[in-house]
N, C-alpha and C. Protein backbone atom coordinates (compact mmCIF):
# COMPACT_ATOMS: atom_id res chain seq x y z
N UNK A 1 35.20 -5.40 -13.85
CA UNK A 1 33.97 -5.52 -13.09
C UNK A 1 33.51 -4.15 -12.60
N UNK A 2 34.35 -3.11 -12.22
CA UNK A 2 34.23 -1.78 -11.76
C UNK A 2 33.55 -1.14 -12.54
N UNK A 3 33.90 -0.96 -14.16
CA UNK A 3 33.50 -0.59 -15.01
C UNK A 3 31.45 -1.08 -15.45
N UNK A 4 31.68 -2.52 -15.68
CA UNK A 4 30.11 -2.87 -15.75
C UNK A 4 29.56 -2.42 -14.64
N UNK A 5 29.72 -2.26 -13.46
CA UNK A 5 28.93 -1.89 -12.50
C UNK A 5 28.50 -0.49 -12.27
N UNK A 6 29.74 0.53 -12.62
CA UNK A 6 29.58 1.73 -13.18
C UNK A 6 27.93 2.51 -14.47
N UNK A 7 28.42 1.40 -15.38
CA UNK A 7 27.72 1.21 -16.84
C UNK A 7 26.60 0.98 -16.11
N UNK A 8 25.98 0.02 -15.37
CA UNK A 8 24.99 -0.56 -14.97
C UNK A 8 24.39 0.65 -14.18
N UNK A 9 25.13 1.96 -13.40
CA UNK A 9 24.52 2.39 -12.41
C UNK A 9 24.09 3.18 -13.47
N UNK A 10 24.83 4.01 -14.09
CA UNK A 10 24.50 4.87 -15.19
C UNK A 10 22.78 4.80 -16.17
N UNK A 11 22.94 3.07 -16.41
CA UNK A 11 21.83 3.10 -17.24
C UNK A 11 20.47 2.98 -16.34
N UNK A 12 20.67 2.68 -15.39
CA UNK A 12 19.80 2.78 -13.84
C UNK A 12 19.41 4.47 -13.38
N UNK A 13 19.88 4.66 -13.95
CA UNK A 13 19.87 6.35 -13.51
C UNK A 13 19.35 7.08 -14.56
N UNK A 14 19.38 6.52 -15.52
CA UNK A 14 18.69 7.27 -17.36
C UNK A 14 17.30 6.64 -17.15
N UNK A 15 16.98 5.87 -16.47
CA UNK A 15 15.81 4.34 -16.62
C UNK A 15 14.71 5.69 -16.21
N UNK A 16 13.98 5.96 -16.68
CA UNK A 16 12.87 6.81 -16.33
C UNK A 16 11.61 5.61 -15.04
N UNK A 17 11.31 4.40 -15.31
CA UNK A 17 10.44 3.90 -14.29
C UNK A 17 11.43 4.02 -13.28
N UNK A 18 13.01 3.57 -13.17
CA UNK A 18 13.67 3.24 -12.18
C UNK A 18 13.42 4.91 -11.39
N UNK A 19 13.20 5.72 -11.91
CA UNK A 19 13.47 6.91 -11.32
C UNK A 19 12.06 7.50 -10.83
N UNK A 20 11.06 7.01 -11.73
CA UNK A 20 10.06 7.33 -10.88
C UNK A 20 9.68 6.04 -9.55
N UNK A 21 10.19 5.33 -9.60
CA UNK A 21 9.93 4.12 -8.36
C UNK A 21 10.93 5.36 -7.38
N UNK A 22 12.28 5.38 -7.44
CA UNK A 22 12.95 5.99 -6.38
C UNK A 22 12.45 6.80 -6.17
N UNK A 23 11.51 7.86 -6.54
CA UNK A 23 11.11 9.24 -6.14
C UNK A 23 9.75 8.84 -5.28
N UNK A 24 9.16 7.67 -5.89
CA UNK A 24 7.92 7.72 -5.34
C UNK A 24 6.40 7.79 -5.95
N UNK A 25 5.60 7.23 -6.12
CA UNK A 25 4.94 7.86 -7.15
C UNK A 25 3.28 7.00 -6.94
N UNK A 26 1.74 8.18 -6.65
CA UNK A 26 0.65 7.49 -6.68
C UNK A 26 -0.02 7.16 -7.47
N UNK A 27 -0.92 5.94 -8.13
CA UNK A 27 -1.07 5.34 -8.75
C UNK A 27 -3.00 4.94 -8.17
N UNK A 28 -3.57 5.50 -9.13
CA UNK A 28 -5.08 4.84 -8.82
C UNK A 28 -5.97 4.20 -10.28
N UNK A 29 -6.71 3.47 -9.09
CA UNK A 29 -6.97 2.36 -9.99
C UNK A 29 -8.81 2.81 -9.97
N UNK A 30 -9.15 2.95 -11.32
CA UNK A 30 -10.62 3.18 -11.69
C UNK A 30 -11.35 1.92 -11.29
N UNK A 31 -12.15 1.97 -10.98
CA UNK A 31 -13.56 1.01 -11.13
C UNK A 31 -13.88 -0.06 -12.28
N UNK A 32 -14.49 -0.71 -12.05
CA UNK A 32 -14.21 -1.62 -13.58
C UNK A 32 -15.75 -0.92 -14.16
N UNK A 33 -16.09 -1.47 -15.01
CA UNK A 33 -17.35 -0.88 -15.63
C UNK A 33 -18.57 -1.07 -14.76
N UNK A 34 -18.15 -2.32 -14.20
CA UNK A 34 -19.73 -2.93 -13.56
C UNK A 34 -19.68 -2.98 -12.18
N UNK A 35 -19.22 -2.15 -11.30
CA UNK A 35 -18.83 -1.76 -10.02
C UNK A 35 -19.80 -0.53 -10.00
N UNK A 36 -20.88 -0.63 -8.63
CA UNK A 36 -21.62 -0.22 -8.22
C UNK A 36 -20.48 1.08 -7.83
N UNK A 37 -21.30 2.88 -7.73
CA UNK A 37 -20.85 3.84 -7.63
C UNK A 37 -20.17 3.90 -6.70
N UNK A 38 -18.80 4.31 -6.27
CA UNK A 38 -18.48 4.48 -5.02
C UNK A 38 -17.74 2.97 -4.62
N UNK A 39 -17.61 2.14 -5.14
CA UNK A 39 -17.15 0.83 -5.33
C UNK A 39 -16.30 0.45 -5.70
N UNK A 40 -14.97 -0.25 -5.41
CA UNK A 40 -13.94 -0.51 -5.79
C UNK A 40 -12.64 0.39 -6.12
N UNK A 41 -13.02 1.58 -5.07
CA UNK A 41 -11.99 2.36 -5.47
C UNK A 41 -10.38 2.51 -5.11
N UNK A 42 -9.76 2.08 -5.55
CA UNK A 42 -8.24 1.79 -5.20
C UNK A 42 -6.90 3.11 -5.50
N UNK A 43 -5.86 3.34 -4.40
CA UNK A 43 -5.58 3.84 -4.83
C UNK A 43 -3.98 3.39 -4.07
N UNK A 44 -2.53 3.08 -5.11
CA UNK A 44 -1.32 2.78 -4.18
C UNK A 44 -0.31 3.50 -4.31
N UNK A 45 0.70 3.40 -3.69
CA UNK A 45 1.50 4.24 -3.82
C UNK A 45 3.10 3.56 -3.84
N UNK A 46 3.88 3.50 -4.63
CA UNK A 46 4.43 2.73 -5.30
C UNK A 46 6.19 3.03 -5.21
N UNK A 47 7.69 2.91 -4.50
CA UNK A 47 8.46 3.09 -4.12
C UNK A 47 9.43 1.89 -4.06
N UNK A 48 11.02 2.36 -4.11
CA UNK A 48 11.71 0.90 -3.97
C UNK A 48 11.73 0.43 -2.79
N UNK A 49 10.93 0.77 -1.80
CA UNK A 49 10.67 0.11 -0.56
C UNK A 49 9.66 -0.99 -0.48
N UNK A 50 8.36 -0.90 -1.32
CA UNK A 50 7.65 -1.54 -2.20
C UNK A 50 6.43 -0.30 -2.75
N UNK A 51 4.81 -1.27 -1.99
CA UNK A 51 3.72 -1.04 -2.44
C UNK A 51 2.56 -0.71 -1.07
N UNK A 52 2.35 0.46 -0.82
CA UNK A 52 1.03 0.71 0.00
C UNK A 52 -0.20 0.67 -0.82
N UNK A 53 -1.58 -0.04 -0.70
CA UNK A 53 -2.54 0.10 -1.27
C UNK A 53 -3.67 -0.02 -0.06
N UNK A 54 -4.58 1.59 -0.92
CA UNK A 54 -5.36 2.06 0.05
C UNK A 54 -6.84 1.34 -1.01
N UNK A 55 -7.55 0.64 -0.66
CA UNK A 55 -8.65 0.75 -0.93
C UNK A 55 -10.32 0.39 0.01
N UNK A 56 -11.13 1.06 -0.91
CA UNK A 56 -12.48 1.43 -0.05
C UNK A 56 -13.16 -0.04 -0.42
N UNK A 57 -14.92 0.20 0.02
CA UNK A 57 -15.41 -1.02 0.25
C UNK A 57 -15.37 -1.22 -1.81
N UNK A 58 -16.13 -2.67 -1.64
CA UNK A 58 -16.29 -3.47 -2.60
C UNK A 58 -18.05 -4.53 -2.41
N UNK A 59 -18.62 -4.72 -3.44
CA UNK A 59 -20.02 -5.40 -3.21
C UNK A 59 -20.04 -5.60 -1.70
N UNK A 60 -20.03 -6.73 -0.76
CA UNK A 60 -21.19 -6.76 -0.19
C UNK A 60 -19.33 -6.38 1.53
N UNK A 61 -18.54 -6.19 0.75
CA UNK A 61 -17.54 -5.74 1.94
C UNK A 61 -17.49 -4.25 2.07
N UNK A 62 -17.79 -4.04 3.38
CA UNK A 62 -18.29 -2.06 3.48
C UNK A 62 -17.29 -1.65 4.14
N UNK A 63 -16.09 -2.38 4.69
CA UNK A 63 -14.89 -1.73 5.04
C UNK A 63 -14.25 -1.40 4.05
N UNK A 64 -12.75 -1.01 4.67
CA UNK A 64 -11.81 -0.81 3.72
C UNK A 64 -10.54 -1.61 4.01
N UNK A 65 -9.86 -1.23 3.18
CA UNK A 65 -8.53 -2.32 3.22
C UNK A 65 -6.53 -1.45 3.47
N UNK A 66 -6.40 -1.51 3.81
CA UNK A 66 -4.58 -0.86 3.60
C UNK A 66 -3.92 -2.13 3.54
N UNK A 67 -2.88 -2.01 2.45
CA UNK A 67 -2.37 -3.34 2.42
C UNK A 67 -0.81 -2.92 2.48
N UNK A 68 0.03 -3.41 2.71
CA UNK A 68 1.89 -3.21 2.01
C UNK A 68 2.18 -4.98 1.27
N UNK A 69 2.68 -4.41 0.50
CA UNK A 69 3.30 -5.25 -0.17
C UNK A 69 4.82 -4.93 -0.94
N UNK A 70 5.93 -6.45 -0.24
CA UNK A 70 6.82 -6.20 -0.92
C UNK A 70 8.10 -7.11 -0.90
N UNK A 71 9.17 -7.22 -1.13
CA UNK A 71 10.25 -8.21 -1.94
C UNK A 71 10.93 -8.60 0.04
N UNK A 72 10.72 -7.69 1.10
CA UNK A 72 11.16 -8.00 2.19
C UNK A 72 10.13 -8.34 2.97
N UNK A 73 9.11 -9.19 3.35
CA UNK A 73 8.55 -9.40 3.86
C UNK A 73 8.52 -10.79 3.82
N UNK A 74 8.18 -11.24 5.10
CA UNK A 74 8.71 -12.89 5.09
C UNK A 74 7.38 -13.05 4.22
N UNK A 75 7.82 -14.79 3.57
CA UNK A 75 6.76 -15.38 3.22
C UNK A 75 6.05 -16.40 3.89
N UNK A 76 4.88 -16.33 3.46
CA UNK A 76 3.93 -17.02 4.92
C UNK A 76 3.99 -18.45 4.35
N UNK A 77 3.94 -19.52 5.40
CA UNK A 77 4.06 -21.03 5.22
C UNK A 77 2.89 -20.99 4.44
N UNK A 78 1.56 -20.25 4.99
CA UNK A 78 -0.08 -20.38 4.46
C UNK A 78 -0.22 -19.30 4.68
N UNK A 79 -1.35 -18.61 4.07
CA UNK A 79 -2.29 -17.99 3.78
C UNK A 79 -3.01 -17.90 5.18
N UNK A 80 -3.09 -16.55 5.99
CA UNK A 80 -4.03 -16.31 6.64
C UNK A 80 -3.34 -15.46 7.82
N UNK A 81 -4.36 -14.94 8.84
CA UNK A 81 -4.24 -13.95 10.51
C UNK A 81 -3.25 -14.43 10.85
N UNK A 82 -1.89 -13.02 11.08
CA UNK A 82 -1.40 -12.78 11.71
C UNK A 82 -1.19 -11.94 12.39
N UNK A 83 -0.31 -11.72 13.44
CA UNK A 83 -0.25 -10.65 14.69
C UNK A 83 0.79 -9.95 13.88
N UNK A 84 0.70 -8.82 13.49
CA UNK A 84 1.85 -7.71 13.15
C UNK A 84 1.58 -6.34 13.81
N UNK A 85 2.64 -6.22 14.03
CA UNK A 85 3.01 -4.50 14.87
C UNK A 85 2.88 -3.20 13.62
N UNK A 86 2.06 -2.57 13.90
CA UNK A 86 1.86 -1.46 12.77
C UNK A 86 2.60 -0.31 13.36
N UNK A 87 3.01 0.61 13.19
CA UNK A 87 3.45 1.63 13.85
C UNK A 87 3.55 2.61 12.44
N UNK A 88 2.62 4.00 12.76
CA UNK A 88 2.25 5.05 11.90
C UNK A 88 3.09 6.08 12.25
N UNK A 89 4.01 5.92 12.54
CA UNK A 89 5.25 6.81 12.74
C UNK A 89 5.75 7.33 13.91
N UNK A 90 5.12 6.87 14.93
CA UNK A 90 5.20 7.55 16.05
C UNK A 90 5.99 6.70 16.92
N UNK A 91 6.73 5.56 16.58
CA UNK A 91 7.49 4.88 17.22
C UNK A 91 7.18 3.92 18.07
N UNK A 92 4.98 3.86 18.35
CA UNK A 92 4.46 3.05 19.17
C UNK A 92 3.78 2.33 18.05
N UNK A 93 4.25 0.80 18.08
CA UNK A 93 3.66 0.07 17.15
C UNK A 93 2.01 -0.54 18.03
N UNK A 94 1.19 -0.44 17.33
CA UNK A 94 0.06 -1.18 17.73
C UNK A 94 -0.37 -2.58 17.20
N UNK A 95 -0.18 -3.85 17.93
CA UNK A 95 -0.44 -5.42 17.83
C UNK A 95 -2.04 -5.46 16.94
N UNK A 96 -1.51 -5.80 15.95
CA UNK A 96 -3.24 -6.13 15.32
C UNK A 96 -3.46 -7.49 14.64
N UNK A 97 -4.36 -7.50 14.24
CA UNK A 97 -4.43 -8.94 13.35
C UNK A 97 -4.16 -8.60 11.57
N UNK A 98 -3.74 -9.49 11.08
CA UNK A 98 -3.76 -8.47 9.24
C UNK A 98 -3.72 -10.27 8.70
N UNK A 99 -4.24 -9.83 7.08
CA UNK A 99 -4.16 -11.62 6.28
C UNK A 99 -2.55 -11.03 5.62
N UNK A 100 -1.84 -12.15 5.81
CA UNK A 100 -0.75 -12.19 5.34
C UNK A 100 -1.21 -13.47 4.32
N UNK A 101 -0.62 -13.06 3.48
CA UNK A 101 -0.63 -13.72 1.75
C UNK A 101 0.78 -13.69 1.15
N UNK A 102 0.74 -14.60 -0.09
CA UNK A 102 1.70 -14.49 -1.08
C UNK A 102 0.99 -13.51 -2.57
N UNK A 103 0.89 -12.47 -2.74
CA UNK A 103 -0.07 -11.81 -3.93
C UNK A 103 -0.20 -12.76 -5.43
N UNK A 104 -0.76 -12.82 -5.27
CA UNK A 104 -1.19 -13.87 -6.76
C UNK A 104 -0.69 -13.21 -7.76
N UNK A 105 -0.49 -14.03 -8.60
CA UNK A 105 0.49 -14.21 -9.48
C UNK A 105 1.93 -13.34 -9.71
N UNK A 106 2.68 -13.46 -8.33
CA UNK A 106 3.60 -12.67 -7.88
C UNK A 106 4.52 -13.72 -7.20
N UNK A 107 5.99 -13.00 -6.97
CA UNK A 107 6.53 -13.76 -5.60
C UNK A 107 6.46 -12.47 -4.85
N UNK A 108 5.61 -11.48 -4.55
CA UNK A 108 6.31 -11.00 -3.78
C UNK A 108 4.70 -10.93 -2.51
N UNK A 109 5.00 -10.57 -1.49
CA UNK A 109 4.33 -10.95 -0.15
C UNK A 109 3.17 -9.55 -0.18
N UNK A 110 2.15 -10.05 0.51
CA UNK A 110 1.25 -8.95 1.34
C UNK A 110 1.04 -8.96 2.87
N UNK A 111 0.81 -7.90 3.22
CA UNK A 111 0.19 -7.92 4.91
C UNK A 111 -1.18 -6.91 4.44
N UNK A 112 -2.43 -7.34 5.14
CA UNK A 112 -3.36 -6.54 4.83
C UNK A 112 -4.22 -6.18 6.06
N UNK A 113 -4.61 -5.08 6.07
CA UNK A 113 -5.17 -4.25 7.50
C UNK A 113 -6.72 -4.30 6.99
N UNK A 114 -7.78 -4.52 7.76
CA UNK A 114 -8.85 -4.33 7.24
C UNK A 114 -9.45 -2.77 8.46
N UNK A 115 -9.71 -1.84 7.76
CA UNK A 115 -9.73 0.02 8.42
C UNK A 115 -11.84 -0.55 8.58
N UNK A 116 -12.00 0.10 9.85
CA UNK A 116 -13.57 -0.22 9.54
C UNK A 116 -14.35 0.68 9.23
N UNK A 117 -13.90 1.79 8.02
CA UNK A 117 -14.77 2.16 7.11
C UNK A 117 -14.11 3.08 6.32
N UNK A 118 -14.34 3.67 4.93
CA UNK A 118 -13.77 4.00 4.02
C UNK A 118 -13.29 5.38 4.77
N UNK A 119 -14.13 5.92 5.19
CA UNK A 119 -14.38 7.54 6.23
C UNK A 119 -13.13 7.41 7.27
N UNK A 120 -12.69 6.26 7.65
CA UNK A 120 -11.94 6.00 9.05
C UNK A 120 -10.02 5.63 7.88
N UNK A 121 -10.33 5.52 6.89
CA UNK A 121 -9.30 5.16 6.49
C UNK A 121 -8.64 6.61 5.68
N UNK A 122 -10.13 7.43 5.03
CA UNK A 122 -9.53 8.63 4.70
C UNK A 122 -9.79 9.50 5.76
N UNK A 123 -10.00 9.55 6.36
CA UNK A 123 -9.67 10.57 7.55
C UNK A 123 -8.00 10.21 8.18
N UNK A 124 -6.88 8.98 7.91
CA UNK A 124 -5.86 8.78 8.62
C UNK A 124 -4.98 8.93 7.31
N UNK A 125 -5.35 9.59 6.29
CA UNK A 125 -4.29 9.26 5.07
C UNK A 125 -3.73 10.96 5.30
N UNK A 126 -2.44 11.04 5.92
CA UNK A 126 -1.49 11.92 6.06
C UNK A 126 -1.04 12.65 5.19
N UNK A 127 -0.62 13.45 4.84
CA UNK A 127 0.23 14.14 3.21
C UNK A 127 1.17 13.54 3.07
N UNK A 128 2.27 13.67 4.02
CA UNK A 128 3.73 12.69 4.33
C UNK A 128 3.59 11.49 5.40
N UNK A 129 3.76 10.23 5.19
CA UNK A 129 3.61 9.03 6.25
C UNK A 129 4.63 8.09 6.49
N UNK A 130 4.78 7.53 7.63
CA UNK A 130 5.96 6.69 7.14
C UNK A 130 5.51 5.61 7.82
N UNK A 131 5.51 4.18 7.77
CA UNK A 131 5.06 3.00 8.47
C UNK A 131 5.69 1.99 8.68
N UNK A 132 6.12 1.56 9.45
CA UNK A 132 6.93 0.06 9.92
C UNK A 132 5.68 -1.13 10.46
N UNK A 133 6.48 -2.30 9.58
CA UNK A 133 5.68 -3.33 9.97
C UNK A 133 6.34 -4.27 11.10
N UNK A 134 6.42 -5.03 12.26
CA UNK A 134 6.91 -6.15 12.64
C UNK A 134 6.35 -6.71 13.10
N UNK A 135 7.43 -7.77 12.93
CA UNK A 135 6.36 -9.53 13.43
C UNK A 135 7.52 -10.17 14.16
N UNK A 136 6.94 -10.59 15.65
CA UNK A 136 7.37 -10.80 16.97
C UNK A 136 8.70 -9.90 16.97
N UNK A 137 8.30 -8.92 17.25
CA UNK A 137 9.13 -7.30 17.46
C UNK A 137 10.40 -7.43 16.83
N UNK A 138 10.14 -7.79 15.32
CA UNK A 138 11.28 -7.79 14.49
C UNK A 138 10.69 -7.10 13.11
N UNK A 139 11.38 -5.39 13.14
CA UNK A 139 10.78 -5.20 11.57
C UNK A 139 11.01 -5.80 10.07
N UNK A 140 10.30 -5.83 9.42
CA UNK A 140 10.15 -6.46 8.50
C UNK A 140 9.69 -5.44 6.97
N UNK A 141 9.05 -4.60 7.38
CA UNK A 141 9.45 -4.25 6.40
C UNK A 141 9.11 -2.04 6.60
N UNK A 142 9.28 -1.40 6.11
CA UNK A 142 9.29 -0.04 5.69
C UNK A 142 9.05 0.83 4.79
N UNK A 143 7.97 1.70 4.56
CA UNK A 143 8.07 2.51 3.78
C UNK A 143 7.05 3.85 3.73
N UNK A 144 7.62 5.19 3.25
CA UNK A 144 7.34 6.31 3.30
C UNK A 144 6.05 6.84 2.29
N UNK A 145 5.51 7.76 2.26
CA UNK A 145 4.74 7.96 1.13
C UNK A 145 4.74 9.69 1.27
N UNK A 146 4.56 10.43 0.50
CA UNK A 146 4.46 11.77 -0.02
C UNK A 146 3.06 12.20 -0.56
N UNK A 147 2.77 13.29 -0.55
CA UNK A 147 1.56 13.92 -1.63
C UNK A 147 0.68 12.96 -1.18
N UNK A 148 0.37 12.44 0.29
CA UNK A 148 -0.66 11.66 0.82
C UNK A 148 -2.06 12.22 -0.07
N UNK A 149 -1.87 13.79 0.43
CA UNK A 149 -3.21 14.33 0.61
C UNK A 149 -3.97 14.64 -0.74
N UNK A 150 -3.03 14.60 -1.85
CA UNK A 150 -3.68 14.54 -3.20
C UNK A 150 -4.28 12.94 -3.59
N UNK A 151 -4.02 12.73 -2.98
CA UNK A 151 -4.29 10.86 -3.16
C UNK A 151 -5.61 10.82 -2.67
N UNK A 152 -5.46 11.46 -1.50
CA UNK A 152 -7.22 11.30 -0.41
C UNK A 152 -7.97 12.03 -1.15
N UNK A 153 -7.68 12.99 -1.56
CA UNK A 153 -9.04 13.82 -2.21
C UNK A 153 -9.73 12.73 -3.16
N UNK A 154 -8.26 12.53 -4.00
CA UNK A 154 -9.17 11.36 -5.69
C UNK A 154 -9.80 9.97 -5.02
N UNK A 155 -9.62 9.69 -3.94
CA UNK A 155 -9.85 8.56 -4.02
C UNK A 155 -11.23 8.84 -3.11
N UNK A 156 -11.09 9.81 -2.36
CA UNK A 156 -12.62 10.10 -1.54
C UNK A 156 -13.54 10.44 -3.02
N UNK A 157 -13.27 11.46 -3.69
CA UNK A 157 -14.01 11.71 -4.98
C UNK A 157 -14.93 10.27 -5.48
N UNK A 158 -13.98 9.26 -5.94
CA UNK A 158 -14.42 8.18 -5.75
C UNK A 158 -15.29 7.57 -5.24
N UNK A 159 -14.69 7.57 -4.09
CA UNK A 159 -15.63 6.67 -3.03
C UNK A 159 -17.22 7.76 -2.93
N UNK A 160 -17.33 8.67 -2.41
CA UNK A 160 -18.69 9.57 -2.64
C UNK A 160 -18.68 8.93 -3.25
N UNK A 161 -18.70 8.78 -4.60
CA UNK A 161 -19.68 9.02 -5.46
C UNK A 161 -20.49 7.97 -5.65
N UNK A 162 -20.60 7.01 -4.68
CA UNK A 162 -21.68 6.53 -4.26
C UNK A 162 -22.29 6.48 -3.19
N UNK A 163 -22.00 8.01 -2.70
CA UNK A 163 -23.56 8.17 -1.84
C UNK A 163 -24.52 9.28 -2.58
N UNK A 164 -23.79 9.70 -3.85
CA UNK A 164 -24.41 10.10 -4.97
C UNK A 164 -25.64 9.99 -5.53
N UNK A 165 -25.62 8.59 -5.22
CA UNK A 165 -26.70 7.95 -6.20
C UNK A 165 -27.31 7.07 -5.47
């Protein structure tokens, strides 16, 4: 058994995705074709802790969204507002409301922040961040992100570019 588990770490360690998940790694998502300029611009950031996703407004929604998603986060009886403790690293969590979901066609969970405006969400995207979630002052879940600030540029790029036009 020592041995397969050995073998197993080994080929875990050659695994090129397994190694870019452990390191960390941002990930943005283009516009679809028929998305008004400046529209739908997504961008996450992807770790074995899970999934942060930053995105701007969409048709007729002019906020923005931060979401985490991931394999430790309770799952919700239903769909909908809950009270979760955000805390942006500073050790003071702030009580907010977020939609807690199950992500479609997934098992794995979301909590989602709605930021009230694309400007208010890239103005808080850090270079290095780290964020804890809890629910009734029990964390739940964790995770870090890197190279924030190359992320904000592409995804502001983005977003302008519909006040472009």
């Amino acid at each position: 058994m020592a041995q397969m588990l050995l073998s197993e770490k080994a080929k875990l360690a050659s695994d090129p995705n397994y190694q870019r998940f452990r390191k960390g790694f941002w990930q943005h998502f283009d516009p679809g074709p028929d998305a008004k300029p400046g529209d739908n611009c997504v961008a996450a950031y992807g770790n074995l802790q899970g999934i942060v996703t930053l995105a701007g407004p969409a048709g007729d929604y002019r906020r923005a969204l931060m979401s985490f998603t991931g394999p430790g986060l309770p799952r919700p009886k239903k769909d909908g507002l809950i009270k979760v403790g955000l805390d942006g690293g500073d050790g003071k969590p702030t009580t907010v409301r977020a939609f807690h979901y199950l992500t479609p066609g997934t098992e794995l969970v979301t909590i989602a922040f709605a930021v009230p405006s694309a400007q208010a969400m890239l103005g808080g995207i850090d270079d290095r961040a780290h964020y804890r979630l809890l629910i009734d002052n029990k964390q739940v879940f964790e995770i870090e992100w890197h190279d924030g600030h190359q992320a904000r540029d592409k995804l502001r790029r983005c977003i302008e570019a519909g006040s472009a036009s």
